[in-house]
Structures are given as structure tokens and as C-alpha cells.
C-alpha atoms as a PDB file:
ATOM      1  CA  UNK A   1       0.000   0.000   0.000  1.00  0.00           C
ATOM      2  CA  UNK A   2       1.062   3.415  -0.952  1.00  0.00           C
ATOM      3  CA  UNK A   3      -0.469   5.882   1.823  1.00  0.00           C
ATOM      4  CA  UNK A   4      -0.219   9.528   0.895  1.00  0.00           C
ATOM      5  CA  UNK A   5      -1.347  12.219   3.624  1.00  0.00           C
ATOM      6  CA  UNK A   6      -2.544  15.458   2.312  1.00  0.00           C
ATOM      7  CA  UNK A   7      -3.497  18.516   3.724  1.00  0.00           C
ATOM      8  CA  UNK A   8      -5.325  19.545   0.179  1.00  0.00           C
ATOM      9  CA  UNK A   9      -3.764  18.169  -2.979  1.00  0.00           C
ATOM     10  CA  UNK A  10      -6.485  19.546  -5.408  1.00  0.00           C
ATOM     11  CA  UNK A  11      -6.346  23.952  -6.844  1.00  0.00           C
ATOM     12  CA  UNK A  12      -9.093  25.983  -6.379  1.00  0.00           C
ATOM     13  CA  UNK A  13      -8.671  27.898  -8.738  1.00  0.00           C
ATOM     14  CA  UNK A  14      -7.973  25.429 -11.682  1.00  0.00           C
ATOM     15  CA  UNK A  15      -9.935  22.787 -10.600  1.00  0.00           C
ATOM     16  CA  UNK A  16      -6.725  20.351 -10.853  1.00  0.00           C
ATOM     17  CA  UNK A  17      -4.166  18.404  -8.863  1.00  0.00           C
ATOM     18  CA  UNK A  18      -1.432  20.921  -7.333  1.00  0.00           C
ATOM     19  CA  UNK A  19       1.857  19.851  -9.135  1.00  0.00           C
ATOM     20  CA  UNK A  20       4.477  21.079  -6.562  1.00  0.00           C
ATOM     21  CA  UNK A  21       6.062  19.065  -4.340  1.00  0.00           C
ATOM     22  CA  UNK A  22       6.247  16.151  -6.932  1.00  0.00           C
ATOM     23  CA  UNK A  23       2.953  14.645  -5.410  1.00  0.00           C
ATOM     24  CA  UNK A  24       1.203  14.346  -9.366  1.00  0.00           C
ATOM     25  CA  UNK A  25       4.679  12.723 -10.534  1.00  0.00           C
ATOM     26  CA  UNK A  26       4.553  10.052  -7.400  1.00  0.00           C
ATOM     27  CA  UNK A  27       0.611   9.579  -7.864  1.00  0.00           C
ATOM     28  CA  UNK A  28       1.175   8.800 -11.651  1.00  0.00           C
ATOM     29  CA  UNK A  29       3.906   6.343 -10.528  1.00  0.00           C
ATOM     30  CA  UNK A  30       1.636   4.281  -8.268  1.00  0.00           C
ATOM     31  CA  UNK A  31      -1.530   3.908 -10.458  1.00  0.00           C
ATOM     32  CA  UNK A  32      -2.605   1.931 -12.665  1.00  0.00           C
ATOM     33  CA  UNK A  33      -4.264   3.523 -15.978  1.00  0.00           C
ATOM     34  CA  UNK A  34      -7.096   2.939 -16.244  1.00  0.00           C
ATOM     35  CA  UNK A  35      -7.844   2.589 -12.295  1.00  0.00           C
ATOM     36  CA  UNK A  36     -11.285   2.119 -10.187  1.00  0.00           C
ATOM     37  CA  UNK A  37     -11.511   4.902  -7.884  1.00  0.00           C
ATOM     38  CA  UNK A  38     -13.402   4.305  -4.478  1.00  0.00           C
ATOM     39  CA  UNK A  39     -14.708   8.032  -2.705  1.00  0.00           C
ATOM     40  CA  UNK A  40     -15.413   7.242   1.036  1.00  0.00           C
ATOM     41  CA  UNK A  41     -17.241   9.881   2.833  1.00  0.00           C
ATOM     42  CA  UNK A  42     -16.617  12.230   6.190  1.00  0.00           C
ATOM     43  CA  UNK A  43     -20.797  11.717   6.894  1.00  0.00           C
ATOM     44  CA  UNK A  44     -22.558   9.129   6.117  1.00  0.00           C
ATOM     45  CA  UNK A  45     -25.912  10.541   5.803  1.00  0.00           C
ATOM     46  CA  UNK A  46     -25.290  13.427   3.666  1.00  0.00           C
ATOM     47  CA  UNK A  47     -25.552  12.214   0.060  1.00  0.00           C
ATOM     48  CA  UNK A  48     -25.364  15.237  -1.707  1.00  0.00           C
ATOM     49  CA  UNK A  49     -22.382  16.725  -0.423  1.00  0.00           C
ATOM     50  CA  UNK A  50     -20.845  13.470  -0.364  1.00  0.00           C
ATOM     51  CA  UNK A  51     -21.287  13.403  -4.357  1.00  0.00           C
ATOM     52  CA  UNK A  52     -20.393  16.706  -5.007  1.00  0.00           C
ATOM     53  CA  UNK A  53     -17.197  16.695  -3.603  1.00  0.00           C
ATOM     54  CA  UNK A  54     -16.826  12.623  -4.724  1.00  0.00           C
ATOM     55  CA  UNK A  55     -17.401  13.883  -8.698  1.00  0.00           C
ATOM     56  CA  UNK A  56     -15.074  17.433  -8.023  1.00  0.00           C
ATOM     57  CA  UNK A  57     -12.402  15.294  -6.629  1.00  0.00           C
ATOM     58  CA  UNK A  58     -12.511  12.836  -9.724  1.00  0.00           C
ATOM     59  CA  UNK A  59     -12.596  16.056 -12.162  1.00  0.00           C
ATOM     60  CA  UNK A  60      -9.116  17.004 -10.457  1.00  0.00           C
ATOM     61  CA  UNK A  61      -7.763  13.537 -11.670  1.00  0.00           C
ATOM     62  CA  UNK A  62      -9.413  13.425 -14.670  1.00  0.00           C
ATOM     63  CA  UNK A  63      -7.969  17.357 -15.904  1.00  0.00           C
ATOM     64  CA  UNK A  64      -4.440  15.312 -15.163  1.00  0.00           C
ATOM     65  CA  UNK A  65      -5.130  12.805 -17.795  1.00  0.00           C
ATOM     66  CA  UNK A  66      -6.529   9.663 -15.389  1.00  0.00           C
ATOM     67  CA  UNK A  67      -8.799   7.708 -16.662  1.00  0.00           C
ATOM     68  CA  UNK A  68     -11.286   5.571 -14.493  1.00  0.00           C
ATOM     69  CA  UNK A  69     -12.946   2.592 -15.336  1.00  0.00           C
ATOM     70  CA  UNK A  70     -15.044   2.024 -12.047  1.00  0.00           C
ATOM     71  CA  UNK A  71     -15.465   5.296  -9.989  1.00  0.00           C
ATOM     72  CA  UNK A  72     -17.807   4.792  -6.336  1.00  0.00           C
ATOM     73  CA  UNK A  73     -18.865   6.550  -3.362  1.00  0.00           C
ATOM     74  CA  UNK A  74     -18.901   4.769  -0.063  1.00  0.00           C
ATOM     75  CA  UNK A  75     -21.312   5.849   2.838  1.00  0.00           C
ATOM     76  CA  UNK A  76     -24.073   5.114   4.299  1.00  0.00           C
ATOM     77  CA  UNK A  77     -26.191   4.316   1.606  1.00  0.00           C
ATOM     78  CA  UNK A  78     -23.867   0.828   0.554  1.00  0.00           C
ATOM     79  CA  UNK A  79     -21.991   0.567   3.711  1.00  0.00           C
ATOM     80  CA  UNK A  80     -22.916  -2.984   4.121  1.00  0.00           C
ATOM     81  CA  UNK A  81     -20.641  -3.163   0.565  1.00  0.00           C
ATOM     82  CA  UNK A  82     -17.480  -1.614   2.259  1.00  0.00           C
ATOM     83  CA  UNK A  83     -15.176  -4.625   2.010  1.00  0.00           C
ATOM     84  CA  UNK A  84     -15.794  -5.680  -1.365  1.00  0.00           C
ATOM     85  CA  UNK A  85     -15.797  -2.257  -2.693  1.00  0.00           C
ATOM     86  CA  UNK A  86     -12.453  -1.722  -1.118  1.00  0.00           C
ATOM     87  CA  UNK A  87     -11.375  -5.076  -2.638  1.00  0.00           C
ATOM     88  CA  UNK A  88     -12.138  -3.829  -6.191  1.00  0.00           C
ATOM     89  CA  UNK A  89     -10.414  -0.343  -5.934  1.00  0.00           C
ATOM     90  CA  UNK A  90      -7.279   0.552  -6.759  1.00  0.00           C
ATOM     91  CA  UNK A  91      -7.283   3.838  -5.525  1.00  0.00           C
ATOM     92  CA  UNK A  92      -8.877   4.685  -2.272  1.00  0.00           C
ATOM     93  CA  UNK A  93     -10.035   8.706  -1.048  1.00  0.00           C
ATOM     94  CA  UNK A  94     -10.231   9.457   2.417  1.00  0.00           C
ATOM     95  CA  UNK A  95     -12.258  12.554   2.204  1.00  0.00           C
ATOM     96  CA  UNK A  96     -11.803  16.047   4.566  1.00  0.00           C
ATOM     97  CA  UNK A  97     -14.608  16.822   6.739  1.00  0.00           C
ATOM     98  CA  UNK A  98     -15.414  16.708  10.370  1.00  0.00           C
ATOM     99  CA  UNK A  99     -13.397  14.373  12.197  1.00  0.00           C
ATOM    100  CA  UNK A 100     -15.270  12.576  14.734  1.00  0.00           C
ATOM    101  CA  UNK A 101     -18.048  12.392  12.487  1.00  0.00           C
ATOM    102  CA  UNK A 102     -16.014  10.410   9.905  1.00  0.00           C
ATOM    103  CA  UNK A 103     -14.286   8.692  12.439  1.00  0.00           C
ATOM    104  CA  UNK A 104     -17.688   7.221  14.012  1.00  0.00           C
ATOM    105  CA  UNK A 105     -18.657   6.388  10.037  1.00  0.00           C
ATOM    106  CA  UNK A 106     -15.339   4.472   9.891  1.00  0.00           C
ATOM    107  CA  UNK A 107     -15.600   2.633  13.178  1.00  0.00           C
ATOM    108  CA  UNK A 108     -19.604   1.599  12.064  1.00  0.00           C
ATOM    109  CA  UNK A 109     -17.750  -0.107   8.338  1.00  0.00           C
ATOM    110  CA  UNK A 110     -14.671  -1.603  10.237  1.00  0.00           C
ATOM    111  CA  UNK A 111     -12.609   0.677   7.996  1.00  0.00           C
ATOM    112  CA  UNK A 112      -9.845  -0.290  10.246  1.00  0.00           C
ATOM    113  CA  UNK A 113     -10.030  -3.980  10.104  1.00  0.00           C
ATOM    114  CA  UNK A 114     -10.665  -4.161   6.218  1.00  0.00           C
ATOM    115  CA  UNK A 115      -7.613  -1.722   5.392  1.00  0.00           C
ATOM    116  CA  UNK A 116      -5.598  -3.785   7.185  1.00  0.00           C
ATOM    117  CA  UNK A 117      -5.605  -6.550   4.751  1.00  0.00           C
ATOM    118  CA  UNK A 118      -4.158  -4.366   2.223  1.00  0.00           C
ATOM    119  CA  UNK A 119      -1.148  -2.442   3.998  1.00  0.00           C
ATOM    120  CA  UNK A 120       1.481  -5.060   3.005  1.00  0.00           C
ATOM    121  CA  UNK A 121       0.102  -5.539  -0.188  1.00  0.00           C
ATOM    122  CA  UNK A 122       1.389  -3.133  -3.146  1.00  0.00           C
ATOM    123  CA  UNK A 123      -1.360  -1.683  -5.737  1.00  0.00           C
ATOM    124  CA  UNK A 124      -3.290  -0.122  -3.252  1.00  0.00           C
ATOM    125  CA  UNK A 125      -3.295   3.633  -2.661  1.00  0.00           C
ATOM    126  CA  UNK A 126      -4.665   5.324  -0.024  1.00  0.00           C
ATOM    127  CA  UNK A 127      -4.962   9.458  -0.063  1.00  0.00           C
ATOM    128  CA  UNK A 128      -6.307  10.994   3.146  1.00  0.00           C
ATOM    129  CA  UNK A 129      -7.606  14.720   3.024  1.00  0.00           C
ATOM    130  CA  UNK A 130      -7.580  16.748   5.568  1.00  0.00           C
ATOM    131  CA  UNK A 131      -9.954  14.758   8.580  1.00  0.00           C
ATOM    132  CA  UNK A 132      -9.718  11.883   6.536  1.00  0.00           C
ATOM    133  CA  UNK A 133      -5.590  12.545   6.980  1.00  0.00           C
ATOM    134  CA  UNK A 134      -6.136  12.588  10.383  1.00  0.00           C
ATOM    135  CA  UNK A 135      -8.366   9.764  11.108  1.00  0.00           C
ATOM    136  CA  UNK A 136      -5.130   7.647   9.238  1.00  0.00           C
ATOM    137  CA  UNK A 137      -3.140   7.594  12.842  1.00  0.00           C
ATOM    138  CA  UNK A 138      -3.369   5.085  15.472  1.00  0.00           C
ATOM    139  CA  UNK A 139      -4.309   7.300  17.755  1.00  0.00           C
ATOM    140  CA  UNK A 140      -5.926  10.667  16.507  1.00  0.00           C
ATOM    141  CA  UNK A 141      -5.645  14.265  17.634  1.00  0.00           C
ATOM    142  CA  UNK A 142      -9.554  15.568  16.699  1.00  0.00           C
ATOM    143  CA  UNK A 143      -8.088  18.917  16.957  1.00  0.00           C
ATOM    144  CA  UNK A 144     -11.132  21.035  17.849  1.00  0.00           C
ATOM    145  CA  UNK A 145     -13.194  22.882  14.794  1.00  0.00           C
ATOM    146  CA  UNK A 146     -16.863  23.836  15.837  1.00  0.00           C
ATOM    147  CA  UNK A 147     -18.191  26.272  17.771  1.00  0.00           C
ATOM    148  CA  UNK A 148     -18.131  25.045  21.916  1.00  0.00           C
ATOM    149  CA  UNK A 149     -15.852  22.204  20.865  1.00  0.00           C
ATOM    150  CA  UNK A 150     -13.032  23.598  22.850  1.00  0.00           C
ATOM    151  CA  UNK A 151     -15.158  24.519  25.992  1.00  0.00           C
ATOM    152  CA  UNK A 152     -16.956  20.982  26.465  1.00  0.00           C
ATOM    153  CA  UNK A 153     -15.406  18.734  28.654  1.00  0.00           C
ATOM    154  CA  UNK A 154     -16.620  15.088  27.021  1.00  0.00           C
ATOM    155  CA  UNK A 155     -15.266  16.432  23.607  1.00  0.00           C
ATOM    156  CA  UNK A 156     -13.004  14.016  23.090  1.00  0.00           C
ATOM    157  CA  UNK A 157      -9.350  15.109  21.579  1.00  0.00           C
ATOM    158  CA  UNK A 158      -7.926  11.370  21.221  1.00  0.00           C
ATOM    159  CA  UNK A 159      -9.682   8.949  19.670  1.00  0.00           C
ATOM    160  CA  UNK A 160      -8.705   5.597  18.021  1.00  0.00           C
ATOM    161  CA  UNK A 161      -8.493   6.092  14.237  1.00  0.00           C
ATOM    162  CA  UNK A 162      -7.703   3.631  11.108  1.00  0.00           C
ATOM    163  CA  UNK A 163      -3.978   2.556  12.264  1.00  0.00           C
ATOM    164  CA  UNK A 164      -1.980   3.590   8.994  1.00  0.00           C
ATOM    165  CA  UNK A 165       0.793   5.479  10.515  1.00  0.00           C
ATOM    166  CA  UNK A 166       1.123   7.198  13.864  1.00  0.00           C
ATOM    167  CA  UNK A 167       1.824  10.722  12.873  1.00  0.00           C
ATOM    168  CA  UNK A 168      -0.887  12.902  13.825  1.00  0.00           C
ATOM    169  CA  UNK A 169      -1.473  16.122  11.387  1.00  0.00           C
ATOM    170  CA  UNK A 170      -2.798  19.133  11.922  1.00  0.00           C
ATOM    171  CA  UNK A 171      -4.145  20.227   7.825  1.00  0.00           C
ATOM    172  CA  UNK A 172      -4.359  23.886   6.164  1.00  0.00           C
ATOM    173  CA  UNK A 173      -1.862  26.056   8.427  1.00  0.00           C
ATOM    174  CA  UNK A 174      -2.049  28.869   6.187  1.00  0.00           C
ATOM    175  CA  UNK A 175      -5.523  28.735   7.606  1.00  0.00           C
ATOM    176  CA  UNK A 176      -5.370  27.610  10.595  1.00  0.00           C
ATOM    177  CA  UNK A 177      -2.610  30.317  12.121  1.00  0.00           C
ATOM    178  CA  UNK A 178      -6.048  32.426  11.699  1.00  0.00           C
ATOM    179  CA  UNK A 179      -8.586  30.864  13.442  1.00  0.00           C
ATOM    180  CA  UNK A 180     -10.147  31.750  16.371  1.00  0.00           C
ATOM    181  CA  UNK A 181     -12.378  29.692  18.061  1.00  0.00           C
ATOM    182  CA  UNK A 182     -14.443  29.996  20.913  1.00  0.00           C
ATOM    183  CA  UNK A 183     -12.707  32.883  21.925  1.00  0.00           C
ATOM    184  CA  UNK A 184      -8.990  31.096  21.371  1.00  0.00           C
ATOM    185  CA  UNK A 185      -6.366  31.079  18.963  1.00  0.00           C
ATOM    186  CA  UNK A 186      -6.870  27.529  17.520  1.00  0.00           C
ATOM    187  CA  UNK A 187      -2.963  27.146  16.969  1.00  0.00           C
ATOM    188  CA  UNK A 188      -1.424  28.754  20.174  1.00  0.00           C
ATOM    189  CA  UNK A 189      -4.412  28.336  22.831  1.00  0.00           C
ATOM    190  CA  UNK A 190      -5.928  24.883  21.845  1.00  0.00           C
ATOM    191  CA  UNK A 191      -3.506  23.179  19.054  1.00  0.00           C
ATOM    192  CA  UNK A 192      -0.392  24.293  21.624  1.00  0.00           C
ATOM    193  CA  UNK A 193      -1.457  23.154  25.049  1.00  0.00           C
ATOM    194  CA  UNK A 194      -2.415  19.876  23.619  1.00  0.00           C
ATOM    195  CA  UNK A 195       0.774  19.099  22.061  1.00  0.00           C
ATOM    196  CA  UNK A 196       2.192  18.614  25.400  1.00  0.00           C
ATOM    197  CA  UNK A 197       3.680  15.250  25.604  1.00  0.00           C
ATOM    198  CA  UNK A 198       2.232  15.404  21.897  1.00  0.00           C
ATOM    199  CA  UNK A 199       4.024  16.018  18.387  1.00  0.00           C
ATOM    200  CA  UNK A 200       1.602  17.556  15.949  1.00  0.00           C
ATOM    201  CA  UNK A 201       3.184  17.278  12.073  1.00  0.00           C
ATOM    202  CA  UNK A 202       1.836  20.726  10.930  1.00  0.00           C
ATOM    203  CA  UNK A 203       0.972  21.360   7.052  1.00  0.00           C
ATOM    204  CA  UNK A 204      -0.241  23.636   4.566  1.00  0.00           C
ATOM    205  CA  UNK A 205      -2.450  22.728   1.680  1.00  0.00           C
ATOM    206  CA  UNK A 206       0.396  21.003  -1.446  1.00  0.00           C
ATOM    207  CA  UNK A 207       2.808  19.623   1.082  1.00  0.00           C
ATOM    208  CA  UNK A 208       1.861  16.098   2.137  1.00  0.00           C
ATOM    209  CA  UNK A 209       3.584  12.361   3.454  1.00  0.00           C
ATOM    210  CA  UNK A 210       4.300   9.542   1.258  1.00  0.00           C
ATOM    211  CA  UNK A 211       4.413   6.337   2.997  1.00  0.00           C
ATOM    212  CA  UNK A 212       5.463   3.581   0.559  1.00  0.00           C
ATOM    213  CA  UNK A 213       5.041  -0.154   1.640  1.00  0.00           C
ATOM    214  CA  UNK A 214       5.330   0.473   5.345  1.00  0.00           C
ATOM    215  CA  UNK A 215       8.869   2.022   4.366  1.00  0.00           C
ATOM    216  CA  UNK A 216       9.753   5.821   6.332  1.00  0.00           C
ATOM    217  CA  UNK A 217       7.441   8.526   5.974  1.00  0.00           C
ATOM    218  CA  UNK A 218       8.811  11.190   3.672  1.00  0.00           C
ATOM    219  CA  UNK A 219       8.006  14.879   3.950  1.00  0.00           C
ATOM    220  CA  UNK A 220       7.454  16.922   0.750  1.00  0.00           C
ATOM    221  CA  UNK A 221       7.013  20.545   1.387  1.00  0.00           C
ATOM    222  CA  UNK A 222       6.722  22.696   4.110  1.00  0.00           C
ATOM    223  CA  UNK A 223       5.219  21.380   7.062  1.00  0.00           C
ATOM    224  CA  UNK A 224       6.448  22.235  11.022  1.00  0.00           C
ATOM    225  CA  UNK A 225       6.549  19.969  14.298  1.00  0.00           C
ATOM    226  CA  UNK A 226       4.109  21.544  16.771  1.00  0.00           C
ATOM    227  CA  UNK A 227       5.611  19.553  20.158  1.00  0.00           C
ATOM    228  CA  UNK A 228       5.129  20.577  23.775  1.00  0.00           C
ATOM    229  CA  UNK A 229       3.478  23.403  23.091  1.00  0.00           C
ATOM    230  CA  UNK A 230       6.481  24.817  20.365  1.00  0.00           C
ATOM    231  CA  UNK A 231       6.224  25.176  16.454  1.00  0.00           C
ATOM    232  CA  UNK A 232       9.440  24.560  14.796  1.00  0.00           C
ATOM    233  CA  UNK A 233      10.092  24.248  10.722  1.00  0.00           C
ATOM    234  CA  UNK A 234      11.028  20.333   9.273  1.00  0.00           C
ATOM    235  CA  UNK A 235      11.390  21.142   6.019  1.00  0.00           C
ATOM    236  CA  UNK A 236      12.539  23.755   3.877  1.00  0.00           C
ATOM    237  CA  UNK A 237       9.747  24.217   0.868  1.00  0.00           C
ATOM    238  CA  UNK A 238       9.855  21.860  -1.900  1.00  0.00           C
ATOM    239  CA  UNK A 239      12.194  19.332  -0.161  1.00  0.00           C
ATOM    240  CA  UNK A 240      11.772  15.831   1.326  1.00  0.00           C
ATOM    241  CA  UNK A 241      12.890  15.059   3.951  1.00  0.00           C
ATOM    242  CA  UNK A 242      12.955  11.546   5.977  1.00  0.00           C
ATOM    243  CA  UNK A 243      12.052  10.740   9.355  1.00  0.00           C
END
């Protein structure tokens, strides 16, 4: 299994796959042409967001030149399908959204459990975005996003996710320095206090992780260690770096 973890890997503005960082070059390496695309969702019971970012996703590949010859969205309305329809994809989409909701959704399918299978086995590639990036680590940081998140005490900040890696990421710095939520600053007052005894990888949207066959995690782009409460550079832009 190829496991790539993104912070955002598609433009905005040009509705195609950002080039920098040599993530297009590495995704062209690892699939197969034609390939069967499998979209799983961040909430199961919301169809029609769940498309509409499942069919803008695919146009991102598809304005690169991919070509699919099975495309399919899993949620709740073939969840009882989850296995098989991993079975027959080559190329599997963890989508961005709100983490504990997509973590429940992934608990419910035995995400976990069925991915499993596949992590020693090459043909398979995995691409988290954003929550779906996060829900990839043994142990996730649901890093708080929604208004009174940060204030309730049963919110819970670590939660077991899908067991892919065990670096936790915090997506979209370049928005995230910004926020403020209930009343903090989401990096320094919530992000920072719970990175004690914690290492957060940190990363805007184009730089990502490429985990090949269980081999060492490799950092293309920017990104930063958020640990004990400090922020602190990895990588210069543009260049990998290994664990």
C-alpha cells in the first residue's frame, strides 16, 4: 500500500491536482491507468455533499489525464458493501470533513479492520484529506473545529483512528494560524497546550507524506513539528525530507 497524507492536494482555482512538491509525478507512478476509484465519505448521511465533492475530486484527476474505469462513493447508503468495494479499488479517497463524524462512520464499516488486509500488499493507494488525513493515525488528535468544541469537557481530543501510521497532522496552516475559536487562537491556545507530551506534524495545503510499503514517511514541502506546546520548521519548501 502506498499511503499519501494530504493537507489539500487539489487547486481551487484550476480545478486540478497541485503539481508542486512532486505529489502528481509520485501519484502517476503508483496507479494503474485505467484505475477504479473508491470516494469514502466524512458523513454518512449526507448524500449530496458526499457526491459533489466525490465527482469534483474525480474532475481534479481526470484534468491530469486519469482515466477511471469504475469510480464509487462509499457511505451510508452501501456501507454494508465496504469490504468488497475496497477489494475492487485501486485507488482509495479518504475525504476532509469533520473528524469525529467520519471517524464514528469508519468505526460503524470496520474501515480499520478491512484496510488492514491491504497495507502489506502493493497496488493499493490510499490518499487521506484533511480529517480523513487525520483519522489515518493510530491514535488521533480531533483537533477542535466547531463552535463550543473547545469549551466541552466530554469532547473528546484522542480517539482511536484507522492505524496507517502514527503521525498525527494538523491540515491547512495557512488557515489555521487564523482561526479563532471559541474565543482562542486555535494554533497557540488549543492546538499548543495539547501538544504537550504530543508532536503535531503541521501542514499547509500542497505539502503532504508519502508512505510507501510500510517504508519511512517522507516529507514533501513545508510542514512544522508543533511539540510541547512549540512550532518549529522540518522542512525547507519543496524538499523531502525523511524521518
Amino acid at each position: 500500500m502506498t499511503l499519501f497524507l494530504t493537507s489539500s492536494f487539489c487547486l481551487r482555482e484550476t480545478v486540478g491536482i497541485d503539481p508542486s512538491n512532486g505529489f502528481l509525478d509520485k501519484l502517476k507512478q503508483c496507479l494503474p491507468d485505467p484505475c477504479r476509484l473508491l470516494f469514502i465519505c466524512s458523513k454518512e448521511d449526507d448524500a449530496d455533499v458526499t457526491d459533489l465533492y466525490a465527482a469534483s475530486t474525480a474532475d481534479c484527476f481526470k484534468r491530469e489525464g486519469f482515466f477511471f474505469n469504475r469510480f464509487e462513493v462509499l457511505d451510508g447508503r452501501n456501507a454494508d458493501r465496504a469490504a468488497s468495494l475496497i477489494a475492487d479499488s485501486d485507488l482509495i479517497i479518504l475525504s476532509g470533513g469533520h473528524v469525529p463524524t467520519q471517524n464514528a462512520f469508519f468505526t460503524k464499516i470496520g474501515l480499520k479492520d478491512i484496510l488492514a488486509k491491504y497495507r502489506d500488499v502493493p497496488g493499493k493507494t490510499v490518499i487521506g484529506i484533511s480529517a480523513g488525513t487525520m483519522n489515518c493515525a493510530e491514535t488521533v488528535y480531533a483537533m477542535p473545529e466547531l463552535d463550543g468544541e473547545s469549551l466541552d469537557p466530554s469532547f473528546k481530543r484522542f480517539i482511536a483512528g484507522l492505524g496507517l501510521t502514527d503521525i498525527n497532522v494538523i491540515p491547512h496552516y495557512q488557515e489555521m494560524k487564523d482561526v479563532i475559536l471559541d474565543g482562542k487562537k486555535a494554533m497557540e491556545e488549543i492546538a499548543g497546550p495539547d501538544s504537550l507530551g504530543h508532536a503535531f506534524l503541521v501542514l499547509p495545503d500542497g505539502s503532504y507524506v508519502c508512505i510507501r510499503d510500510g517504508g519511512a514517511p517522507q516529507i514533501c514541502g513545508q510542514a512544522w513539528w508543533l511539540k510541547d506546546g512549540e512550532m518549529k520548521e522540518i522542512t525547507p519548501p519543496s524538499k523531502p525530507l525523511l524521518f
